[in-house]
PDB file of N, CA and C in Angstrom:
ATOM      1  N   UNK A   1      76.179  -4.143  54.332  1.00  0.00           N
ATOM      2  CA  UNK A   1      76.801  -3.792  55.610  1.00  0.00           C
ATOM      3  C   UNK A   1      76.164  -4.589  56.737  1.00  0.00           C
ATOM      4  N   UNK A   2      77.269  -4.761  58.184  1.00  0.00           N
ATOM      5  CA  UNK A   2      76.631  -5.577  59.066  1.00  0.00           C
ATOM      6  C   UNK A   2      75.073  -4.552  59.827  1.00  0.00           C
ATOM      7  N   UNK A   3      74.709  -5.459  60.213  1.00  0.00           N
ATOM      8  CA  UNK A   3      72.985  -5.045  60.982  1.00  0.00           C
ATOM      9  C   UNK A   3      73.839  -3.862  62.063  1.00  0.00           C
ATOM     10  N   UNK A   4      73.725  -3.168  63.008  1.00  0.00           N
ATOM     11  CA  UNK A   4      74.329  -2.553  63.911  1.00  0.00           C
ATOM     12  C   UNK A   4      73.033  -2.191  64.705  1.00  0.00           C
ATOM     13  N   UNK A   5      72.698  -2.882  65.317  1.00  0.00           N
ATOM     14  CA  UNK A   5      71.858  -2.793  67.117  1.00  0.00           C
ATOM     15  C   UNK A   5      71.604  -1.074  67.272  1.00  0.00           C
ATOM     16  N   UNK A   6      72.339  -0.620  67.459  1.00  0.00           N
ATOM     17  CA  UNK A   6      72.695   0.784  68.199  1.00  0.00           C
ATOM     18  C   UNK A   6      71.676   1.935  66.822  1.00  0.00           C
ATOM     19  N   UNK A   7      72.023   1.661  65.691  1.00  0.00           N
ATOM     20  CA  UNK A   7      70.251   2.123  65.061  1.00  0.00           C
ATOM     21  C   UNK A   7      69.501   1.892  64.845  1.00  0.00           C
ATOM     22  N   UNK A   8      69.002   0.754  65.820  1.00  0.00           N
ATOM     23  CA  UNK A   8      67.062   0.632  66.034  1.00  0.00           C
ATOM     24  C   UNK A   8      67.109   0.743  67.517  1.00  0.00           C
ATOM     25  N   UNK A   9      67.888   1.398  68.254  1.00  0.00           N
ATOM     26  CA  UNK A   9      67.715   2.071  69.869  1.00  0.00           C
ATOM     27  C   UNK A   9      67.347   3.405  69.789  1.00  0.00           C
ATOM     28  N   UNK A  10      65.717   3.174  69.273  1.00  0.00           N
ATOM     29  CA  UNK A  10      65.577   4.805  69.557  1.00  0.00           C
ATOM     30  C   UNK A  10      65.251   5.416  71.166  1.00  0.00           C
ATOM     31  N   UNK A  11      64.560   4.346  71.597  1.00  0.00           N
ATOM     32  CA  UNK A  11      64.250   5.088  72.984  1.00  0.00           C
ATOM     33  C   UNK A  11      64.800   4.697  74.375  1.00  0.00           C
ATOM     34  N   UNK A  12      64.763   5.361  75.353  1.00  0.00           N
ATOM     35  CA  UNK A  12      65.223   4.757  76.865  1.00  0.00           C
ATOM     36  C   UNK A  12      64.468   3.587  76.953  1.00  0.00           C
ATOM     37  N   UNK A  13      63.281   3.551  76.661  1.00  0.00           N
ATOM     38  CA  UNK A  13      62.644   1.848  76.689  1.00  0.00           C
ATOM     39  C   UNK A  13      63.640   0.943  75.979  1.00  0.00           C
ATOM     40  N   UNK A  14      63.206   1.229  75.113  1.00  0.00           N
ATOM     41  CA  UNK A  14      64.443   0.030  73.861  1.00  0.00           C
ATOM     42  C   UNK A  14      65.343  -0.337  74.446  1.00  0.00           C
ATOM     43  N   UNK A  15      66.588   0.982  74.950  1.00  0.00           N
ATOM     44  CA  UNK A  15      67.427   0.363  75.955  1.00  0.00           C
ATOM     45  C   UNK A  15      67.450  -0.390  76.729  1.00  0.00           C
ATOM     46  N   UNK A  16      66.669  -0.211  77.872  1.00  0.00           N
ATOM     47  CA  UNK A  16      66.594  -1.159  79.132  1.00  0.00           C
ATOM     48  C   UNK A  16      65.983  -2.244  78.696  1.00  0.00           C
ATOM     49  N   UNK A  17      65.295  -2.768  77.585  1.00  0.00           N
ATOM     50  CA  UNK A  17      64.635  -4.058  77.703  1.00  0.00           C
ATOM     51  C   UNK A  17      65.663  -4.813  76.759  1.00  0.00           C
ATOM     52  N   UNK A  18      66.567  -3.970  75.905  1.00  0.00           N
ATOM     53  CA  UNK A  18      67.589  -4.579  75.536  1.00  0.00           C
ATOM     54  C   UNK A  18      68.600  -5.003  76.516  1.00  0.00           C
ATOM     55  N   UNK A  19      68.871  -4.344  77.280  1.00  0.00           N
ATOM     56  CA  UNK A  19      70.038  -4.741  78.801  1.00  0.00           C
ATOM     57  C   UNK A  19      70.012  -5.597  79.324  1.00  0.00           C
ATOM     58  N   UNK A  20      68.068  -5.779  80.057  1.00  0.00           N
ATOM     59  CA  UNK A  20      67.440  -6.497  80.376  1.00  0.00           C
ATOM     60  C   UNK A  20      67.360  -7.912  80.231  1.00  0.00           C
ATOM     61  N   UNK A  21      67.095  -7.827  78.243  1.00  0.00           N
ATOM     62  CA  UNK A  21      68.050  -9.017  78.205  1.00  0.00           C
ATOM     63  C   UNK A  21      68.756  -9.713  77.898  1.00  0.00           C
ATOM     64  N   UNK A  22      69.877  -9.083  77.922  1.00  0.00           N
ATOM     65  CA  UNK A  22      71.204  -9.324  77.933  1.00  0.00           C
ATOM     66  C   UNK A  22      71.353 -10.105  79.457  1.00  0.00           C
ATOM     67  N   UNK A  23      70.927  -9.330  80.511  1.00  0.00           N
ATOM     68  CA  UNK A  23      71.328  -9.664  81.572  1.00  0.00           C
ATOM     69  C   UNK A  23      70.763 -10.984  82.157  1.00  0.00           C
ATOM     70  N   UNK A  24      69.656 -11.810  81.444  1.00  0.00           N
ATOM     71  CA  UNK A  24      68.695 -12.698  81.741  1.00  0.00           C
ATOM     72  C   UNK A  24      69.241 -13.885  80.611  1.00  0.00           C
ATOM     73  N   UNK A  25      70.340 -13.560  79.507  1.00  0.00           N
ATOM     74  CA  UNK A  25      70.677 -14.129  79.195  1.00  0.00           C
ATOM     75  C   UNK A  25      72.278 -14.832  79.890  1.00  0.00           C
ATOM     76  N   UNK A  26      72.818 -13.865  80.777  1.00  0.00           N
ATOM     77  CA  UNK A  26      73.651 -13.987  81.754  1.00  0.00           C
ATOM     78  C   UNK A  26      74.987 -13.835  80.926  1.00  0.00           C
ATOM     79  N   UNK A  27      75.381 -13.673  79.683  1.00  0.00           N
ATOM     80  CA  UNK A  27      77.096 -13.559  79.304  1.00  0.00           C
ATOM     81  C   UNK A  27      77.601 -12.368  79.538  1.00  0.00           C
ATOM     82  N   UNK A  28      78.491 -12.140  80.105  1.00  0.00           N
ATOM     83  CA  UNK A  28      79.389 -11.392  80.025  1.00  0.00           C
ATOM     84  C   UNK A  28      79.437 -10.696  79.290  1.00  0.00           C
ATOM     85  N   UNK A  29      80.441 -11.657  77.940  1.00  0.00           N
ATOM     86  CA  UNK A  29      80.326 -10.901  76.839  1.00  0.00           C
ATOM     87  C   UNK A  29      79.735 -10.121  76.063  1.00  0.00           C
ATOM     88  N   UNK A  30      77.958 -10.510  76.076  1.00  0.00           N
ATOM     89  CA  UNK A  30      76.811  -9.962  75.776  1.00  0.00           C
ATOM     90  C   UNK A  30      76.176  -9.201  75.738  1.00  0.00           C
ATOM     91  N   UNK A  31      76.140  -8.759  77.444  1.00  0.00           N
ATOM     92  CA  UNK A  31      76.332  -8.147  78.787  1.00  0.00           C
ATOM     93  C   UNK A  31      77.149  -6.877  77.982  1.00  0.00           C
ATOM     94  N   UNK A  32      78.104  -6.714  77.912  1.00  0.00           N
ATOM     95  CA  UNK A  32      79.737  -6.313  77.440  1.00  0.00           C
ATOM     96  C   UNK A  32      78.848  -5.524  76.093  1.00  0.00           C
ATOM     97  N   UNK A  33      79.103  -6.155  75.308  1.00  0.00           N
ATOM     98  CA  UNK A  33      78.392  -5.667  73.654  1.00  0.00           C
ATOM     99  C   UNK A  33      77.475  -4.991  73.689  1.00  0.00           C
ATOM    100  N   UNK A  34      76.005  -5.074  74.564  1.00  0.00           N
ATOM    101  CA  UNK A  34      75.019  -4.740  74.196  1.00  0.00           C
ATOM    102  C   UNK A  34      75.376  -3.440  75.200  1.00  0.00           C
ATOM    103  N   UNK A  35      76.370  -3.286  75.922  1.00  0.00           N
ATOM    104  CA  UNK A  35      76.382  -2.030  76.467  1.00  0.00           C
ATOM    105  C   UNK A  35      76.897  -1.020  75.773  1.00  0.00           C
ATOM    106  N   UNK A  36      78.171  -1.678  75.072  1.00  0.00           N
ATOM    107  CA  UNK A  36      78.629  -1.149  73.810  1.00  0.00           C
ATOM    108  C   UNK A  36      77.583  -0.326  72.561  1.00  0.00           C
ATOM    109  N   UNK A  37      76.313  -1.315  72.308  1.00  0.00           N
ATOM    110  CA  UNK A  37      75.507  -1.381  71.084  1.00  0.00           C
ATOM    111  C   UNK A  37      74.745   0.844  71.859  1.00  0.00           C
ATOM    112  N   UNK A  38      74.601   0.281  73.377  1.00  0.00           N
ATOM    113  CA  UNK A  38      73.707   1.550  74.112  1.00  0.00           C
ATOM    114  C   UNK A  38      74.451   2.735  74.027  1.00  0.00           C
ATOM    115  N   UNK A  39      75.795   2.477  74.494  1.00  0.00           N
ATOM    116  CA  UNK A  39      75.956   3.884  74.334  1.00  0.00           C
ATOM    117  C   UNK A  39      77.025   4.621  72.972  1.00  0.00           C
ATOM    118  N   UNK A  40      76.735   3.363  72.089  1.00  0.00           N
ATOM    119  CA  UNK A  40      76.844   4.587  70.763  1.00  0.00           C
ATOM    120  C   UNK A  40      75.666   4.963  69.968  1.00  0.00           C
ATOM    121  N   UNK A  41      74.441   4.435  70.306  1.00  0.00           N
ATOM    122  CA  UNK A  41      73.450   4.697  69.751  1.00  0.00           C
ATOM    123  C   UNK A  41      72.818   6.023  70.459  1.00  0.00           C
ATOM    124  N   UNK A  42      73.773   6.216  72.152  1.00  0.00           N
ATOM    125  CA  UNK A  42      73.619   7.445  72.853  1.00  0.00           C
ATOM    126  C   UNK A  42      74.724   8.594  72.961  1.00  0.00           C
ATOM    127  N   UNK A  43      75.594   8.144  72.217  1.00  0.00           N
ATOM    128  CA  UNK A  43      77.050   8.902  71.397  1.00  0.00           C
ATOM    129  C   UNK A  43      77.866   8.239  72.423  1.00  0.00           C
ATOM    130  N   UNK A  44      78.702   7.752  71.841  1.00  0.00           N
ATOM    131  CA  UNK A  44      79.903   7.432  72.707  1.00  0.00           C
ATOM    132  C   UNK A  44      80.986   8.254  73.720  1.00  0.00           C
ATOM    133  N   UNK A  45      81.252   9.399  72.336  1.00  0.00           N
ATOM    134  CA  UNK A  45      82.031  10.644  73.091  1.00  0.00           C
ATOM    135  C   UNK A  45      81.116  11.147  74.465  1.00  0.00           C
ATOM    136  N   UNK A  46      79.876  11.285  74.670  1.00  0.00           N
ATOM    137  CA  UNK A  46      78.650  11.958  75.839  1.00  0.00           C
ATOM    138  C   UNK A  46      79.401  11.040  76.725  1.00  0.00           C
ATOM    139  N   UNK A  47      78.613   9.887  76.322  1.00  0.00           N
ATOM    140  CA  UNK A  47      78.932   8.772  77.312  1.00  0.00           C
ATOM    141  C   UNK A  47      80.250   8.416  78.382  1.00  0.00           C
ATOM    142  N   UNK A  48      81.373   7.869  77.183  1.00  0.00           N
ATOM    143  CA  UNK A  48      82.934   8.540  77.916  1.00  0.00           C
ATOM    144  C   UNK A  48      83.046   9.811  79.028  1.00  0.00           C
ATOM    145  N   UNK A  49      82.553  11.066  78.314  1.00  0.00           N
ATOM    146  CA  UNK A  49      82.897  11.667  79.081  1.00  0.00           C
ATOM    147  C   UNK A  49      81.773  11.519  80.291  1.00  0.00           C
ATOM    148  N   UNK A  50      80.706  11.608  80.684  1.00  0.00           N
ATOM    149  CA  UNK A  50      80.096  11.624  81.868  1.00  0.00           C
ATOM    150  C   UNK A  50      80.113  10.452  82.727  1.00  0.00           C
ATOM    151  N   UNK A  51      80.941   9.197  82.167  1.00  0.00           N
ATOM    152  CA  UNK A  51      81.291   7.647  83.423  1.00  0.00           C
ATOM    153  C   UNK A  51      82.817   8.060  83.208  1.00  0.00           C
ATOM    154  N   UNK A  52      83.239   9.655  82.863  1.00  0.00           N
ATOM    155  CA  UNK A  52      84.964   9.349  83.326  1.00  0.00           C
ATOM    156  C   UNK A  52      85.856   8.763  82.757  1.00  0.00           C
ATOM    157  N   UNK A  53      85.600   8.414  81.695  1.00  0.00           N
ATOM    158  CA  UNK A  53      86.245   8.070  80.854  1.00  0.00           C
ATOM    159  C   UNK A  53      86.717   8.135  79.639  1.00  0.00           C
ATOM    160  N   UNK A  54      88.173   7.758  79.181  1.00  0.00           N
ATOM    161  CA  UNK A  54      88.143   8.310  77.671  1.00  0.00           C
ATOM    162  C   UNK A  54      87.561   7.721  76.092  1.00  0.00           C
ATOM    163  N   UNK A  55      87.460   8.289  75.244  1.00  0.00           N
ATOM    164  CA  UNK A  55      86.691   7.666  74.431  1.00  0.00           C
ATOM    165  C   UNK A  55      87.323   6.354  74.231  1.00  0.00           C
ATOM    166  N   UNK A  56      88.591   6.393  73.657  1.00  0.00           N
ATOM    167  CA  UNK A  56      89.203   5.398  72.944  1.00  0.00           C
ATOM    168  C   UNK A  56      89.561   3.837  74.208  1.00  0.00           C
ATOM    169  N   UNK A  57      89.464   4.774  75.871  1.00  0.00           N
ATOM    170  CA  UNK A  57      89.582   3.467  76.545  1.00  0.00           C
ATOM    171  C   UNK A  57      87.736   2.790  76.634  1.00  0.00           C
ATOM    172  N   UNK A  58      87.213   3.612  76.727  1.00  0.00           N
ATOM    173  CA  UNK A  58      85.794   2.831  76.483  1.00  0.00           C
ATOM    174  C   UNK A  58      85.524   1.815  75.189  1.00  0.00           C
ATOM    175  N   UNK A  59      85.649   2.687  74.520  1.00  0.00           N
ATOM    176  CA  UNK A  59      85.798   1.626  72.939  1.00  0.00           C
ATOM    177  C   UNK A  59      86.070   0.787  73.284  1.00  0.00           C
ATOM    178  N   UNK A  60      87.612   0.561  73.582  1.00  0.00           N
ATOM    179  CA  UNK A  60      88.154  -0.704  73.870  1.00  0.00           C
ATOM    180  C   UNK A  60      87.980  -1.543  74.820  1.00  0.00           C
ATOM    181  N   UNK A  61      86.802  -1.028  75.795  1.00  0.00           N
ATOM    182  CA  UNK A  61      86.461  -2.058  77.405  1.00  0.00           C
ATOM    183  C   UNK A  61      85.082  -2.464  77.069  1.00  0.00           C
ATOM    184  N   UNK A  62      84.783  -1.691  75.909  1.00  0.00           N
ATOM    185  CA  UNK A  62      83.233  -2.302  75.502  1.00  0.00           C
ATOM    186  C   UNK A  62      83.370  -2.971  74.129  1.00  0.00           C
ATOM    187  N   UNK A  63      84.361  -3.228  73.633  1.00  0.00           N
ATOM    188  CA  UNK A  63      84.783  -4.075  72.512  1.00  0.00           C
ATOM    189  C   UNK A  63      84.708  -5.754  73.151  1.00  0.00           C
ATOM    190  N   UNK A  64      84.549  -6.479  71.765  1.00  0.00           N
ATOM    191  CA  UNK A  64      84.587  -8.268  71.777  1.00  0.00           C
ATOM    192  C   UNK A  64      85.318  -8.297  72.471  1.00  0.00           C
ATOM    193  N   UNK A  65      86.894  -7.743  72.513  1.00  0.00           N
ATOM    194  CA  UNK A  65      87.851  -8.430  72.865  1.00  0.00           C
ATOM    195  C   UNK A  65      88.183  -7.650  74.546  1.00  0.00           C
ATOM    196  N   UNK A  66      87.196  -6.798  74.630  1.00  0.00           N
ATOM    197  CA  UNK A  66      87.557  -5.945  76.356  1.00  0.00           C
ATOM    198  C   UNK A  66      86.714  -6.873  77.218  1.00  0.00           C
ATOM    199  N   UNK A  67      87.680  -6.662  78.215  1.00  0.00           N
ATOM    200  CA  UNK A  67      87.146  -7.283  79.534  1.00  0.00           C
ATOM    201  C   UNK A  67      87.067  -6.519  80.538  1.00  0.00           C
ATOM    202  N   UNK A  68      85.772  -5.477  80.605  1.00  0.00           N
ATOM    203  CA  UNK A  68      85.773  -4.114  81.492  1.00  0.00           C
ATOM    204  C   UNK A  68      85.724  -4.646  83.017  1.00  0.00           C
ATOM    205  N   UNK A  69      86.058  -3.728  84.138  1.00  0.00           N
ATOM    206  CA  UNK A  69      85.911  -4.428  85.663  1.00  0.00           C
ATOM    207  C   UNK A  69      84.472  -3.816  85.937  1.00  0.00           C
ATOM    208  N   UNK A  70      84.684  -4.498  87.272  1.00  0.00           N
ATOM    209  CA  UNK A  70      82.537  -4.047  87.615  1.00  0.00           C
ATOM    210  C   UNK A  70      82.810  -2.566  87.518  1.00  0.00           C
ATOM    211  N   UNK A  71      83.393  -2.030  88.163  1.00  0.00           N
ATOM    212  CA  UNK A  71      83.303  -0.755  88.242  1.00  0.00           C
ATOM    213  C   UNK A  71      83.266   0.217  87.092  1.00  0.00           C
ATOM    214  N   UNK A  72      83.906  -0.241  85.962  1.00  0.00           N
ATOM    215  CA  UNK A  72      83.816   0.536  84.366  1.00  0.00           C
ATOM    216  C   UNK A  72      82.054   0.357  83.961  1.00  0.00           C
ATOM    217  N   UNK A  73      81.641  -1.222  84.538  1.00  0.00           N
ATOM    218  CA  UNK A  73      80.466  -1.295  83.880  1.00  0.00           C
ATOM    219  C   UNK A  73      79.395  -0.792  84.500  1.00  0.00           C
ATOM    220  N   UNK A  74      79.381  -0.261  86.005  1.00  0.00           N
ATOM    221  CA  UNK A  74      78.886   0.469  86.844  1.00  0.00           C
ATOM    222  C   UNK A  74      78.608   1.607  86.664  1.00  0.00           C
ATOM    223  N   UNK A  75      79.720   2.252  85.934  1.00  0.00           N
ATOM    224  CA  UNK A  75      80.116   4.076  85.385  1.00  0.00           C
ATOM    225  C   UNK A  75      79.393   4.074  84.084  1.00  0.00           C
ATOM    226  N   UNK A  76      79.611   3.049  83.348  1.00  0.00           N
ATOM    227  CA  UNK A  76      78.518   3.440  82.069  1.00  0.00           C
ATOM    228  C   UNK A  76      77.181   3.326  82.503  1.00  0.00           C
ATOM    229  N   UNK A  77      77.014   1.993  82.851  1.00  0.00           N
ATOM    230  CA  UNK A  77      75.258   2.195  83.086  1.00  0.00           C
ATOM    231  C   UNK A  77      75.223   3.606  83.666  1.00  0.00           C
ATOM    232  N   UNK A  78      75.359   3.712  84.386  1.00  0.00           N
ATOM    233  CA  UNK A  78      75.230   5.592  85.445  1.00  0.00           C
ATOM    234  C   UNK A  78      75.011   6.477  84.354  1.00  0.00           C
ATOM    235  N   UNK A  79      76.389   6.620  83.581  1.00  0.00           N
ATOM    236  CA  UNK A  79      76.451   7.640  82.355  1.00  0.00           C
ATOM    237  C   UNK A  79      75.002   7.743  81.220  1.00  0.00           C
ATOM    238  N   UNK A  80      74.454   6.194  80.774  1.00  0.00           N
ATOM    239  CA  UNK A  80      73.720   6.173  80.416  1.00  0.00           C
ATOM    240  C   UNK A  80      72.309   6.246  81.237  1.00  0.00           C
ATOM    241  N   UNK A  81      72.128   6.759  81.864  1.00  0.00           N
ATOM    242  CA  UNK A  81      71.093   7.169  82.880  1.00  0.00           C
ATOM    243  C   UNK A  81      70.208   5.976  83.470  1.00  0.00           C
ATOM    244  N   UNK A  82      71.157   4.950  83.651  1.00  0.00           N
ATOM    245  CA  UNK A  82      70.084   3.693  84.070  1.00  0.00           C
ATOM    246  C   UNK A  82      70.787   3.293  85.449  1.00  0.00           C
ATOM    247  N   UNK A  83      70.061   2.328  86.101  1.00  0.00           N
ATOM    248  CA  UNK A  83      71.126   1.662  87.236  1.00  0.00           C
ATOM    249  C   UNK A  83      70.225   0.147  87.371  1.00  0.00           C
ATOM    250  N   UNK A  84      71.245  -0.639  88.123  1.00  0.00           N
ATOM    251  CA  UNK A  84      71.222  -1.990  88.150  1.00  0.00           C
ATOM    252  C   UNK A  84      69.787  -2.224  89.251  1.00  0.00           C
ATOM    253  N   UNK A  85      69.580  -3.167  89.348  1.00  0.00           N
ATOM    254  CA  UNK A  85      68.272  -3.631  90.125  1.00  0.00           C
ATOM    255  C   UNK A  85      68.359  -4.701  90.577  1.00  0.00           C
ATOM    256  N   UNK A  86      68.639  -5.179  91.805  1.00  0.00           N
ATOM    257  CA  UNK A  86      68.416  -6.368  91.951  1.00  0.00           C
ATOM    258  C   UNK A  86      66.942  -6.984  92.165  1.00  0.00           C
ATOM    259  N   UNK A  87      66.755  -8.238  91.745  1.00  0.00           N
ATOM    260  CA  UNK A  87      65.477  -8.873  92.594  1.00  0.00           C
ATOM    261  C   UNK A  87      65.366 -10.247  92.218  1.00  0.00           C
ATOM    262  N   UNK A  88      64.291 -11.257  93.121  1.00  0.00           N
ATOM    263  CA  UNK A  88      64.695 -12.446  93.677  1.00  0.00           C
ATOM    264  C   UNK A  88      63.641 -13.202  92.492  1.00  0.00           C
ATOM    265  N   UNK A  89      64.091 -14.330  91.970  1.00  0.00           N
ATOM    266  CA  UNK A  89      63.956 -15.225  90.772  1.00  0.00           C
ATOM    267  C   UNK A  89      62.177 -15.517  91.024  1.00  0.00           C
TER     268      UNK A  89
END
């Protein structure tokens, strides 16, 4: 079976330094997936429901082939109890 990310996320650390870098790697897509990988390793159904959303449209905005807007990807991070950070290079 393929490797699946989302069971070796045991902790809120794991998470964020996985996000982290994702986000330092800069894709989208990546970006996209590894948010995917977070919140089924934090149940998907939880997740959906507390960023407002339904399961099956999350699936599909955090899938290869979804192209979520800022604002979907705004509502998950939230849901998953993290938030964005900016700071200067």
């Amino acid at each position: 079976s393929l490797w699946d990310a989302s069971e070796h996320l045991e902790t809120d650390e794991d998470m964020v330094m996985y996000l982290e870098a994702a986000f330092e790697d800069g894709d989208p897509a990546l970006i996209t997936a590894v948010l995917g990988d977070i919140a089924r390793a934090k149940g998907m159904v939880q997740i959906a429901e507390k960023a407002g959303l339904g399961r099956t449209s999350l699936y599909k905005a955090l899938s290869p082939e979804g192209h979520p807007d800022f604002a979907t990807i705004l509502k998950v991070i939230n849901a998953l109890g993290m938030r964005l950070q900016a700071t200067s290079r």
